[in-house]
Protein backbone atom coordinates (compact mmCIF):
# COMPACT_ATOMS: atom_id res chain seq x y z
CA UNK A 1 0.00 0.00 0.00
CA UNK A 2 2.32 2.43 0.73
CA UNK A 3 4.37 1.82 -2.85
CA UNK A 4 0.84 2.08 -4.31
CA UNK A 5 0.24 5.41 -2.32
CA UNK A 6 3.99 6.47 -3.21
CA UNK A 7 3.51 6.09 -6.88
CA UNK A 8 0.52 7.79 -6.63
CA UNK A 9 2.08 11.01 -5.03
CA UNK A 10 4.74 10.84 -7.86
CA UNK A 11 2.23 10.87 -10.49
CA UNK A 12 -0.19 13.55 -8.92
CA UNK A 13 2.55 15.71 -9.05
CA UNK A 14 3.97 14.55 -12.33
CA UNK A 15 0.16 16.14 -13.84
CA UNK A 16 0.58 19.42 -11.74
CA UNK A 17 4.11 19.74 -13.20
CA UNK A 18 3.07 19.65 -16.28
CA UNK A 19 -0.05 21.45 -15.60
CA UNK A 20 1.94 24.18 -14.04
CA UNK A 21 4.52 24.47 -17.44
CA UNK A 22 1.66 24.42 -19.80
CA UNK A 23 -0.15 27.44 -18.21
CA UNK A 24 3.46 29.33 -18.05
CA UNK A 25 3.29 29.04 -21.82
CA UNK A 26 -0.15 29.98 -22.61
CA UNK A 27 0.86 32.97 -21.13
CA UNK A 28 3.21 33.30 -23.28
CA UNK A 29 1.00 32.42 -26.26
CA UNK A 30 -1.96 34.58 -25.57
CA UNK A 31 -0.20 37.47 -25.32
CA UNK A 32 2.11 36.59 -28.38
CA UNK A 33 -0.87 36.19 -30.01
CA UNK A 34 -2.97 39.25 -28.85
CA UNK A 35 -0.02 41.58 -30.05
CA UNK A 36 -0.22 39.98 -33.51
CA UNK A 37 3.16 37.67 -33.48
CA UNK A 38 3.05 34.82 -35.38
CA UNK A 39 3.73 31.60 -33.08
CA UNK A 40 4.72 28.51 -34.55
CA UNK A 41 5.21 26.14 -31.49
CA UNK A 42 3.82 25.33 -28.13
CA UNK A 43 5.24 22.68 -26.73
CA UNK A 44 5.68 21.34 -22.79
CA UNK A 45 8.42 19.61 -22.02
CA UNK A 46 11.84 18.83 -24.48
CA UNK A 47 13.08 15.96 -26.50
CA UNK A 48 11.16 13.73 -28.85
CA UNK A 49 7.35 14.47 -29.39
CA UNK A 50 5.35 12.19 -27.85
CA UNK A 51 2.02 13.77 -29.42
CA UNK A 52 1.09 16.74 -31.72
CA UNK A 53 -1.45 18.43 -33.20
CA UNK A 54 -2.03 21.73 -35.50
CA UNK A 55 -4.99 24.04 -34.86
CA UNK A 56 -4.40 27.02 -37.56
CA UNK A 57 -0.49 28.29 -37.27
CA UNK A 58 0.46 26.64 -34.19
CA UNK A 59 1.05 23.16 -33.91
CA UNK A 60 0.44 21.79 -29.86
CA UNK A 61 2.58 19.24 -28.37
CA UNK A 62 4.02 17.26 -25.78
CA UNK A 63 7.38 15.76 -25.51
CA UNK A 64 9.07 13.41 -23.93
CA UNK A 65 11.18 15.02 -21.21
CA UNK A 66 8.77 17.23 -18.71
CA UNK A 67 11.61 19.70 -17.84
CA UNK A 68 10.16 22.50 -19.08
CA UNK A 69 8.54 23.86 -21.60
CA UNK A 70 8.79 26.59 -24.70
CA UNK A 71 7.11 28.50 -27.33
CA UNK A 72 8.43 29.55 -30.94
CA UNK A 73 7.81 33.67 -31.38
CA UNK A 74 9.05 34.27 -34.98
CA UNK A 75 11.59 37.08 -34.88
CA UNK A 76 12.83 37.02 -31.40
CA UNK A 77 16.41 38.64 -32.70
CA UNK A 78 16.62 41.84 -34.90
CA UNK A 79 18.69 40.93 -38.12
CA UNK A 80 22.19 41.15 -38.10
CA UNK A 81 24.41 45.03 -39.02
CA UNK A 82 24.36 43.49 -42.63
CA UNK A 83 20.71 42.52 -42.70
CA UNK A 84 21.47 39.22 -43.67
CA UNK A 85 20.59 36.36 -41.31
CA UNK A 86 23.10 33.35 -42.73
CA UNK A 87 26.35 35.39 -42.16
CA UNK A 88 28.52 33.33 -40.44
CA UNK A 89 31.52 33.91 -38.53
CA UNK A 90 34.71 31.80 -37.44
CA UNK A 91 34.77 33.12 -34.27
CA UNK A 92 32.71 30.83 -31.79
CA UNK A 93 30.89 33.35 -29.73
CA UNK A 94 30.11 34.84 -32.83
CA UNK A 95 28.75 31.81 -33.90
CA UNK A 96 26.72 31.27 -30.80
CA UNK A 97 24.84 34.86 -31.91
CA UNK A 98 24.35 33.58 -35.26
CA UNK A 99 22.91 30.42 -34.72
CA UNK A 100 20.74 32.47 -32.46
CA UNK A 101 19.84 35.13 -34.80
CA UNK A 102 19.06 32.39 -37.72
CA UNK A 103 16.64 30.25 -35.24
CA UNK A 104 14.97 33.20 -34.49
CA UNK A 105 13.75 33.21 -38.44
CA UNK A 106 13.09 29.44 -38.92
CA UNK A 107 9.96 28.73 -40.62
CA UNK A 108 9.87 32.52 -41.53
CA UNK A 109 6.84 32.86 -44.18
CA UNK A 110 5.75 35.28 -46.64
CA UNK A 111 3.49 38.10 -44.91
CA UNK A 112 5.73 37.34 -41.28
CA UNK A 113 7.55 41.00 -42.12
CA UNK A 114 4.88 42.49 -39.94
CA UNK A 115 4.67 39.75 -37.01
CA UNK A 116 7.88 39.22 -35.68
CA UNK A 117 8.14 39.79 -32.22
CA UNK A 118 11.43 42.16 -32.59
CA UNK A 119 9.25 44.72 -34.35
CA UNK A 120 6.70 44.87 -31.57
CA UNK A 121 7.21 48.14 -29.23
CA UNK A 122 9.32 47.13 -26.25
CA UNK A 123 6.52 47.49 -23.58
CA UNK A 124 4.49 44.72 -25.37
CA UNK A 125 7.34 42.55 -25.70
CA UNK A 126 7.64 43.08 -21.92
CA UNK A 127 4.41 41.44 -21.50
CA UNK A 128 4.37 38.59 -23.67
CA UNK A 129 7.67 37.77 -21.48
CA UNK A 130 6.46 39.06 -18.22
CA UNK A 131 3.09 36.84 -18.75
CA UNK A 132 5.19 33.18 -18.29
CA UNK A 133 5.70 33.62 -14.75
CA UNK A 134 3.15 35.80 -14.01
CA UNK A 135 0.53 32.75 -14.53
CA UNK A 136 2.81 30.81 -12.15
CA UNK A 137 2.22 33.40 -9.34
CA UNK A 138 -1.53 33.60 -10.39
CA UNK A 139 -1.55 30.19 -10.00
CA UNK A 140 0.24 29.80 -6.80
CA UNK A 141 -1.41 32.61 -5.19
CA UNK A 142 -4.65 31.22 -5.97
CA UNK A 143 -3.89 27.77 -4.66
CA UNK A 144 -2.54 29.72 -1.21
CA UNK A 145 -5.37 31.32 -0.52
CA UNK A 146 -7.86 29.01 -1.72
CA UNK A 147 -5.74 26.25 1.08
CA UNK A 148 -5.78 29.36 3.98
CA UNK A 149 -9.03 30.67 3.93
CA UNK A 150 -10.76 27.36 3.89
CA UNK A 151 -8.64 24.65 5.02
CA UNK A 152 -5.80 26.80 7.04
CA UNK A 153 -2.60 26.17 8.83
CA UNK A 154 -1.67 25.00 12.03
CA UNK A 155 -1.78 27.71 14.20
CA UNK A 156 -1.09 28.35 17.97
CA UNK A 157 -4.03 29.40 20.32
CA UNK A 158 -4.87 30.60 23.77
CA UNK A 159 -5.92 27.21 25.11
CA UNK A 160 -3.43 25.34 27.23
CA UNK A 161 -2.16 22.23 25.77
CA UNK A 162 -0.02 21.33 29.38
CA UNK A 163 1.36 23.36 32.32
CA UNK A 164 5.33 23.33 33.04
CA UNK A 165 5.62 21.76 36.34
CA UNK A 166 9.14 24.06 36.91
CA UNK A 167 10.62 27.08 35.53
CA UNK A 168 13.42 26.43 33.26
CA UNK A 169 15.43 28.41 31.20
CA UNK A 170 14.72 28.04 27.45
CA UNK A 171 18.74 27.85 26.75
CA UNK A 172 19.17 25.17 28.63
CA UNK A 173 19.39 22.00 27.22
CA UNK A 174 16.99 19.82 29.60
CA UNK A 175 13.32 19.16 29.99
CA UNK A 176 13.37 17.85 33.33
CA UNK A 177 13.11 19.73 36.58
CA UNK A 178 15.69 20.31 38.73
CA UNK A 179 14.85 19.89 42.91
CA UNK A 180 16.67 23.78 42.55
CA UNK A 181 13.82 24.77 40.05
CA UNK A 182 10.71 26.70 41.48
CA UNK A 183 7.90 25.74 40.71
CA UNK A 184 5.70 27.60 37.60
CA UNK A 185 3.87 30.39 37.89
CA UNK A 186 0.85 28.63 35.78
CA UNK A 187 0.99 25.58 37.93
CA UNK A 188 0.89 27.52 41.29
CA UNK A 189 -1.89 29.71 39.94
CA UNK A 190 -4.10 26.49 38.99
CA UNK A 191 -3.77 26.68 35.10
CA UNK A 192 -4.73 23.22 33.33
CA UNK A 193 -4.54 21.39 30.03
CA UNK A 194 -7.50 22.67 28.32
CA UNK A 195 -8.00 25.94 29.64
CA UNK A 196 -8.62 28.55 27.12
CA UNK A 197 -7.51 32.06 28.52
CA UNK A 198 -10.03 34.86 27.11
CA UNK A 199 -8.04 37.81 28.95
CA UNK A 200 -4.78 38.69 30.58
CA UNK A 201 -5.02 41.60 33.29
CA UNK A 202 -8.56 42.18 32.47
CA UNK A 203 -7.80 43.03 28.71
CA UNK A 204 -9.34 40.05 26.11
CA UNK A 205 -7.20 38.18 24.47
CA UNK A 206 -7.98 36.09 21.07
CA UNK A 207 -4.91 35.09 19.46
CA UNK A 208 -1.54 33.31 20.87
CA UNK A 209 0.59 36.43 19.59
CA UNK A 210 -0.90 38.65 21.52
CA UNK A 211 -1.02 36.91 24.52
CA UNK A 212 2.34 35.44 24.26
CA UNK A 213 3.30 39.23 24.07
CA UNK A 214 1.41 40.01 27.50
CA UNK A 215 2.92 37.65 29.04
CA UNK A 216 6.66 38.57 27.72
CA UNK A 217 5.93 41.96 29.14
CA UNK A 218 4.80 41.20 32.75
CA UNK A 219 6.72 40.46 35.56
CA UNK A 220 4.54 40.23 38.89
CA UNK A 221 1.23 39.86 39.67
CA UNK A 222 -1.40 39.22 36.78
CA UNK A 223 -4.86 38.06 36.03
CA UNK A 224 -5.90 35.41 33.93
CA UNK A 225 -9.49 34.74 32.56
CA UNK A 226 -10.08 31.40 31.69
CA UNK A 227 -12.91 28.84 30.30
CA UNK A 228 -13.24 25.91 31.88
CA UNK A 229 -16.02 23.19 31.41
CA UNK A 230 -17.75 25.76 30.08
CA UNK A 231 -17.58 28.22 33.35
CA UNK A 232 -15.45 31.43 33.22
CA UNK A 233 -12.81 31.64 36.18
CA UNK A 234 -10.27 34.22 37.33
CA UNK A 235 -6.79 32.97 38.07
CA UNK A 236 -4.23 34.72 39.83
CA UNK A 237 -0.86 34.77 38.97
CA UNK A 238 3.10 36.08 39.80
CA UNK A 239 4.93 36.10 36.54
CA UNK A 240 8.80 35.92 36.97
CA UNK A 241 11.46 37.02 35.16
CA UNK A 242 13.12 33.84 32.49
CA UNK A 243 15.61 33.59 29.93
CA UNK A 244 13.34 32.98 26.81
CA UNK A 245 13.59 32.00 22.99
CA UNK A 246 13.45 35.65 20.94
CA UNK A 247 11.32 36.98 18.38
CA UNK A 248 12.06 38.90 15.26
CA UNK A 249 9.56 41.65 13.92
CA UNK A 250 7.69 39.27 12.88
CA UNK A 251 6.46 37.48 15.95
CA UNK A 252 8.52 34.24 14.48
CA UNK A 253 10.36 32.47 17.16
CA UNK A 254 14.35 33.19 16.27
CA UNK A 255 16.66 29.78 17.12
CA UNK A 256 19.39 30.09 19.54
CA UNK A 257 18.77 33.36 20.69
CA UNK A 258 17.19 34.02 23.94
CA UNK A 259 16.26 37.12 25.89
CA UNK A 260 14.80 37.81 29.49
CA UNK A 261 10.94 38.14 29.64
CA UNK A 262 8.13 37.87 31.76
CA UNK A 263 7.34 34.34 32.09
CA UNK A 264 4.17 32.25 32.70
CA UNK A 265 5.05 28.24 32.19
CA UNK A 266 2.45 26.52 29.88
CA UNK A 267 2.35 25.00 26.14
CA UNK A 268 -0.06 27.08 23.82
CA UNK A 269 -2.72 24.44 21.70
CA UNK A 270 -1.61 23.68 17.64
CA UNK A 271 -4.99 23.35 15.87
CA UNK A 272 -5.43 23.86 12.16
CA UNK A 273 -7.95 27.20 11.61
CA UNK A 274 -8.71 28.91 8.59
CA UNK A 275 -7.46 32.41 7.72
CA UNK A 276 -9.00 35.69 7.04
CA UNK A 277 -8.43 37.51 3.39
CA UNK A 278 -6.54 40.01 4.79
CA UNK A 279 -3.67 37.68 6.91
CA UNK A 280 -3.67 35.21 4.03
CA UNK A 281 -2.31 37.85 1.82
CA UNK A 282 -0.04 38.86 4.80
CA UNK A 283 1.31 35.26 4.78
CA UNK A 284 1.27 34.98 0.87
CA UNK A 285 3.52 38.04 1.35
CA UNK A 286 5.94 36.35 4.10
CA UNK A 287 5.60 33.71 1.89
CA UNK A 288 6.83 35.25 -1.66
CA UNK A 289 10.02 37.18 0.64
CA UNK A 290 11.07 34.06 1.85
CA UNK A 291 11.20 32.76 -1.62
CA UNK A 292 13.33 36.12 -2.76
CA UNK A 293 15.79 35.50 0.07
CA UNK A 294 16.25 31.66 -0.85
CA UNK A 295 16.97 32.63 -4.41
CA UNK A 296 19.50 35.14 -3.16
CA UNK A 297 20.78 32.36 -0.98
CA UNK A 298 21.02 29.62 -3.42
CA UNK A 299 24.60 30.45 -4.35
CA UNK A 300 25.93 29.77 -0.64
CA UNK A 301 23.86 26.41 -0.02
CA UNK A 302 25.84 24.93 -2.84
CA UNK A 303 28.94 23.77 -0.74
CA UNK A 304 26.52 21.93 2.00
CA UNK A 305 24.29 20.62 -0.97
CA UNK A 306 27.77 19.31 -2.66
CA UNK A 307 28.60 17.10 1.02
CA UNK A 308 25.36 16.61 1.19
CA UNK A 309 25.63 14.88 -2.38
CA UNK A 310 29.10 13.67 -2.29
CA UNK A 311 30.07 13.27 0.99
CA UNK A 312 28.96 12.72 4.20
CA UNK A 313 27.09 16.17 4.95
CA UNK A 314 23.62 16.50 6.53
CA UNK A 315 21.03 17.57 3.96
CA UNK A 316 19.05 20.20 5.58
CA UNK A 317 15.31 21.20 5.66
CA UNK A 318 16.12 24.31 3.75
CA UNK A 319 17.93 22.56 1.10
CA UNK A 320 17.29 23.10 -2.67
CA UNK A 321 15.21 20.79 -4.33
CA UNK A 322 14.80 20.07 -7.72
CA UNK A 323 11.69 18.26 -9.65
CA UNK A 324 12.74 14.77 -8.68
CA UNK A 325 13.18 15.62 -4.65
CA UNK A 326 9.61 17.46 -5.19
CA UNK A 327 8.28 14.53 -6.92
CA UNK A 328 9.68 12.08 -3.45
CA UNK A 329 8.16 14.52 -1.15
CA UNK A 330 4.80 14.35 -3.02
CA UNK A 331 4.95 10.78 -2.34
CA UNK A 332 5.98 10.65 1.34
CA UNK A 333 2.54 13.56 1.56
CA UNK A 334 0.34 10.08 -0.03
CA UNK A 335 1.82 8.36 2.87
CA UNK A 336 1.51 10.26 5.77
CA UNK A 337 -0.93 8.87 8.63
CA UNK A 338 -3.24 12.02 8.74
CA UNK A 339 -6.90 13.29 7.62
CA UNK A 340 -7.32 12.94 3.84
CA UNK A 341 -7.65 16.96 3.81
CA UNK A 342 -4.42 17.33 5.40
CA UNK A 343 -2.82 14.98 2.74
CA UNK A 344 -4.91 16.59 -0.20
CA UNK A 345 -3.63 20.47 1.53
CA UNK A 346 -0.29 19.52 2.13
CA UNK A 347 -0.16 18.14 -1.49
CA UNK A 348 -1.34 21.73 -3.10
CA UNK A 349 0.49 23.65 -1.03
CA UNK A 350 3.73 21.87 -2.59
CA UNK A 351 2.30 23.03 -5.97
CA UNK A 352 1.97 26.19 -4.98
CA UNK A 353 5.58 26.27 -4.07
CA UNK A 354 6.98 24.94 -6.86
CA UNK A 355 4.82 27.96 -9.27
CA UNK A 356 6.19 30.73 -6.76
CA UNK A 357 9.83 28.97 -7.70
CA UNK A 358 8.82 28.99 -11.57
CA UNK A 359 7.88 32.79 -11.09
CA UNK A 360 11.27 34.16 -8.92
CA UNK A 361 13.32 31.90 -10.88
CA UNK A 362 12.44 32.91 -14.45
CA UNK A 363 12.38 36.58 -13.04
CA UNK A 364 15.91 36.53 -12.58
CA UNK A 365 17.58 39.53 -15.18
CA UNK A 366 19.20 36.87 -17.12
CA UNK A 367 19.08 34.91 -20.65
CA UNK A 368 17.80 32.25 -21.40
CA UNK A 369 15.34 33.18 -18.97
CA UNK A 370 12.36 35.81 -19.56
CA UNK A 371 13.44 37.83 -17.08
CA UNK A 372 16.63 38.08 -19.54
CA UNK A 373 14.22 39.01 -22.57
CA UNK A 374 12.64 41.91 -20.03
CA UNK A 375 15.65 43.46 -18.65
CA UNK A 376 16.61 43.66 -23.05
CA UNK A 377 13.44 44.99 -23.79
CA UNK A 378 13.71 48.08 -20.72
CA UNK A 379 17.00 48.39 -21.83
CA UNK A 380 16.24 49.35 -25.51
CA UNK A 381 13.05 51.20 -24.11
CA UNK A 382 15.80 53.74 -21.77
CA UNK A 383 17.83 54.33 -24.83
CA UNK A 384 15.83 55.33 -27.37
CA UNK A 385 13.95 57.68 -24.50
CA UNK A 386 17.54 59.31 -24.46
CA UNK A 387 18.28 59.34 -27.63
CA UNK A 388 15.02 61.19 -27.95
CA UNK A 389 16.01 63.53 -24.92
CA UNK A 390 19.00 64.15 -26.46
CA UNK A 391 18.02 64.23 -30.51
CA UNK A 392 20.06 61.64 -31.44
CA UNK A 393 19.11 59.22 -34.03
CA UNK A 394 17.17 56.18 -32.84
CA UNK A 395 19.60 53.49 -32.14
CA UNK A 396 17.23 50.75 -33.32
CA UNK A 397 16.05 47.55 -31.54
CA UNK A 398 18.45 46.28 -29.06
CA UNK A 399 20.06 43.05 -29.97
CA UNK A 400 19.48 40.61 -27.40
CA UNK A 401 21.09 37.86 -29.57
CA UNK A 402 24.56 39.81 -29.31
CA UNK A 403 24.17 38.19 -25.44
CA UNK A 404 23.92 34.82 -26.13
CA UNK A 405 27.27 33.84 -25.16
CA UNK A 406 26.70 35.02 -21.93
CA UNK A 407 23.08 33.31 -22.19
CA UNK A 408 25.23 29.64 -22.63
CA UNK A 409 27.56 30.56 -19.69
CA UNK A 410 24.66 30.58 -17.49
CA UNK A 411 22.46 28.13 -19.03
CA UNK A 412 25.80 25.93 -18.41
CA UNK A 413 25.85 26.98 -14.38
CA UNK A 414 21.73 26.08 -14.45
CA UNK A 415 22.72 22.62 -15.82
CA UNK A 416 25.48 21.69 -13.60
CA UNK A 417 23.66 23.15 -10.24
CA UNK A 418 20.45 21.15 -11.81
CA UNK A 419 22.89 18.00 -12.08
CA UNK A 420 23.90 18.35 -8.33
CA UNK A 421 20.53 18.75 -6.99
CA UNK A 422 19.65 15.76 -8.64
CA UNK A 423 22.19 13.98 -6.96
CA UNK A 424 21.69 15.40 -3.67
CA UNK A 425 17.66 14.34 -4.46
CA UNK A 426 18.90 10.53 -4.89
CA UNK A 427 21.26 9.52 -2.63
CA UNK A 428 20.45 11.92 0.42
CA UNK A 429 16.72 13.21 -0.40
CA UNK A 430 15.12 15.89 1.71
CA UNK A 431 12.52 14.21 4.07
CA UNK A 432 9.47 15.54 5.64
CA UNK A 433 8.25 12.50 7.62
C-alpha cells in the first residue's frame, strides 16, 4: 500500500508539473498572439514528441522530457548590421549569436515581415515575457489562498495544551526539573490542560501572539481569565522574570537566541484554523520574501548541498530541491498517517511552491530566462527615451542575440547546479516524515 500510495504522489505531481509548465506558456502564447506575433510552437516539455497536433499556425505538443517547456515567437532577434541572417563567422561566440539570430527566423513565411516579435514596441514585448511567470504566481497565489481561507494552517491558540511543572530556562538544554527549580507560575496559579484564557489583566485576548506578548511583558502579579467546562474563572498569577527564545519583527520564534521576559510556564494548543483575506495575503507576502531571500541564498547552499551529495554532509530542511526531490516529497505527503484533507492540503500547497519557484526563478535579469528578454526589452526602451532627450538618431532595436554567449555561460551553471541537486535528491533526499 504504501508503494501504491507512493507512486501515486509521484504521479499527482507529475500532472501538476506539467499542468503548471503548460499554463506558463499559454501565457506566453496569448499574449504573443494578442499583439499579432506569429507563433509557430507550443510545446511542454523537451526531446522527442510524444504527441502533436495543429490548430491554424500553431502546432500543440508534448514531448518526452517534462523539464520545461517553450514556445516559438518568430523574430525574437533583430537581423544582423548586414541585414542578412546566414552570415557566419569563425569566431565561436560569434557563432553562438548567429545560430541564435538564424533560429529566431526558422519557418519565416511570406506576410511574417509584420509579425515578428522584434518589431513589436518594447513594452508589449515586456508582457508577452512578463506573462510566463506571471501565470505561475496567479496560480500559486490562488492555490494559497484558496488552502488558507478554507482549510488553514496549524496555528497556535490561547488554550493550554499542558502546564510546566518548573521554571526552566529556554537555553538550557533539559526538559526535566531540577529539585533547585521553582515551581511555575501557571501551575501555582491552577492553570490546566484545556484551559482557554479569554483575557490577561482584564484586557481580552484572542490570538496566541498577543497573549504570548502580554505575558513577555509582565513580571509580577497578573490576572488570567479562563474557560473551563464551560464556566469562566479568574486565576491569579506572579509572573517571573526567564531567559526565553526571541522573536524577530515578525512574531517568528528566532533559534538560539534568547532574551529575558516575563514568564508564565504553559504549552499554547496547535490546531489547524482557517485564515481571514486580509492575513492570508499577509502570509502569501511572508511567503513570496522568503522565496526572494532563498533565491538570493542559493549560491551559498551549494557547498553543503555538494557534502550533502558527495560526501557525508547532513542535507538540511532548507535545502534546494529540484523536480525529482519534489516529486519524493509528493509521495511521502500520499503516505503520511493524517486526515485525507491534510494529505490533499499539504499536497497543493507543494504546488503552490513549486509555481512561486517557476515565477522568482524565471524573473531573474538573465538569458535564457524571460526575465533576460525583459531586462533587453527596458533596456532598448531607456535608450531610445535618451536618444530622444537628447536628438540623437534612434539606435534601433536592441540586440538581445549579441548576449547569447553570456546566455550559454549561465544556461551551463543552471545545468550543472540542476545536475547536483539531482544527486543530492537521490542519494540523500530531503525528508518531511
Amino acid at each position: 500500500m504504501t508503494l501504491l500510495l507512493t507512486i501515486l504522489g509521484i504521479a499527482l505531481f507529475a500532472v501538476g508539473l506539467l499542468f503548471s509548465i503548460a499554463w506558463h506558456e499559454l501565457g506566453h502564447l496569448s499574449t504573443a498572439k494578442l499583439f499579432g506575433i506569429r507563433v509557430p510552437q507550443y510545446m511542454v516539455g523537451f526531446g522527442p514528441t510524444l504527441w502533436s497536433r495543429r490548430k491554424g499556425e500553431t502546432e500543440y505538443g508534448i514531448k518526452a522530457i517534462p523539464m520545461g517547456g517553450y514556445i516559438r515567437m518568430i523574430g525574437m532577434f533583430p537581423p544582423g548590421e548586414d541585414g542578412r541572417i546566414e552570415a557566419r563567422s569563425t569566431s565561436p561566440w560569434r557563432g553562438m549569436i548567429e545560430d541564435a539570430r538564424t533560429a529566431a527566423y526558422e519557418e519565416l513565411q511570406p506576410g511574417d515581415e509584420k509579425r515578428l516579435f522584434y518589431t513589436r514596441k518594447p513594452w508589449k514585448r515586456v508582457i508577452v515575457m512578463f506573462a510566463g511567470p506571471f501565470m505561475n504566481l496567479i496560480l500559486a497565489v490562488a492555490i494559497f489562498l484558496g488552502i488558507s481561507m478554507t482549510f488553514g494552517f496549524a496555528t497556535q491558540t490561547t488554550e493550554v495544551a499542558g502546564v510546566q511543572k518548573c521554571v526552566i530556562e529556554q537555553s538550557e538544554d533539559r526538559d526535566k526539573c531540577a529539585e533547585s527549580d521553582p515551581v511555575s507560575p501557571a501551575r501555582l496559579a491552577g492553570l490546566r490542560t484545556g484551559d482557554r484564557i479569554t483575557a490577561f489583566n482584564g484586557k481580552p485576548v484572542d490570538d496566541w501572539a498577543a497573549l504570548s506578548d502580554r505575558i513577555r511583558d509582565t513580571i509580577g502579579p497578573a490576572t488570567l481569565t479562563v474557560e473551563r467546562d464551560g464556566e469562566t474563572k479568574v486565576l491569579h498569577a506572579d509572573l517571573i522574570q526567564n531567559t526565553v527564545a526571541a522573536k524577530d519583527s515578525d512574531g517568528e520564534v528566532i533559534p538560539e537566541k534568547f532574551v529575558p521576559a516575563g514568564y508564565l510556564g504553559f504549552a499554547a494548543k496547535t490546531e489547524i484554523l482557517p485564515l481571514s483575506f486580509v492575513d492570508s495575503v499577509d502570509r502569501m507576502g511572508d511567503m513570496l520574501e522568503n522565496g526572494v531571500e532563498s533565491i538570493i541564498a542559493l549560491p551559498a547552499k551549494i557547498p553543503d548541498l555538494w557534502d550533502a551529495a558527495f560526501g557525508d554532509g547532513e542535507r538540511k530542511d532548507d535545502s534546494p530541491v529540484g523536480v525529482v526531490g519534489a516529486a519524493r516529497i509528493s509521495g511521502e505527503v500520499m503516505n503520511l498517517d493524517v486526515p485525507t484533507q491534510n494529505i490533499v492540503a499539504s499536497f497543493l500547497m507543494l504546488l503552490a511552491g513549486f509555481n512561486l519557484s517557476l515565477f522568482l526563478f524565471n524573473m531573474l535579469p538573465l538569458l535564457p530566462l524571460d526575465g533576460g528578454h525583459i531586462a533587453g526589452a527596458l533596456w532598448e526602451s531607456v535608450r531610445r527615451k535618451v536618444a530622444r532627450l537628447f536628438r540623437r538618431p534612434d539606435p534601433g532595436p536592441f540586440d538581445v542575440a549579441k548576449l547569447m554567449p553570456v546566455a550559454y555561460v549561465v544556461a551551463g551553471v543552471f545545468i550543472c547546479f540542476t545536475l547536483l541537486v539531482l544527486v543530492a535528491d537521490i542519494v540523500n533526499p530531503v525528508k518531511i516524515s
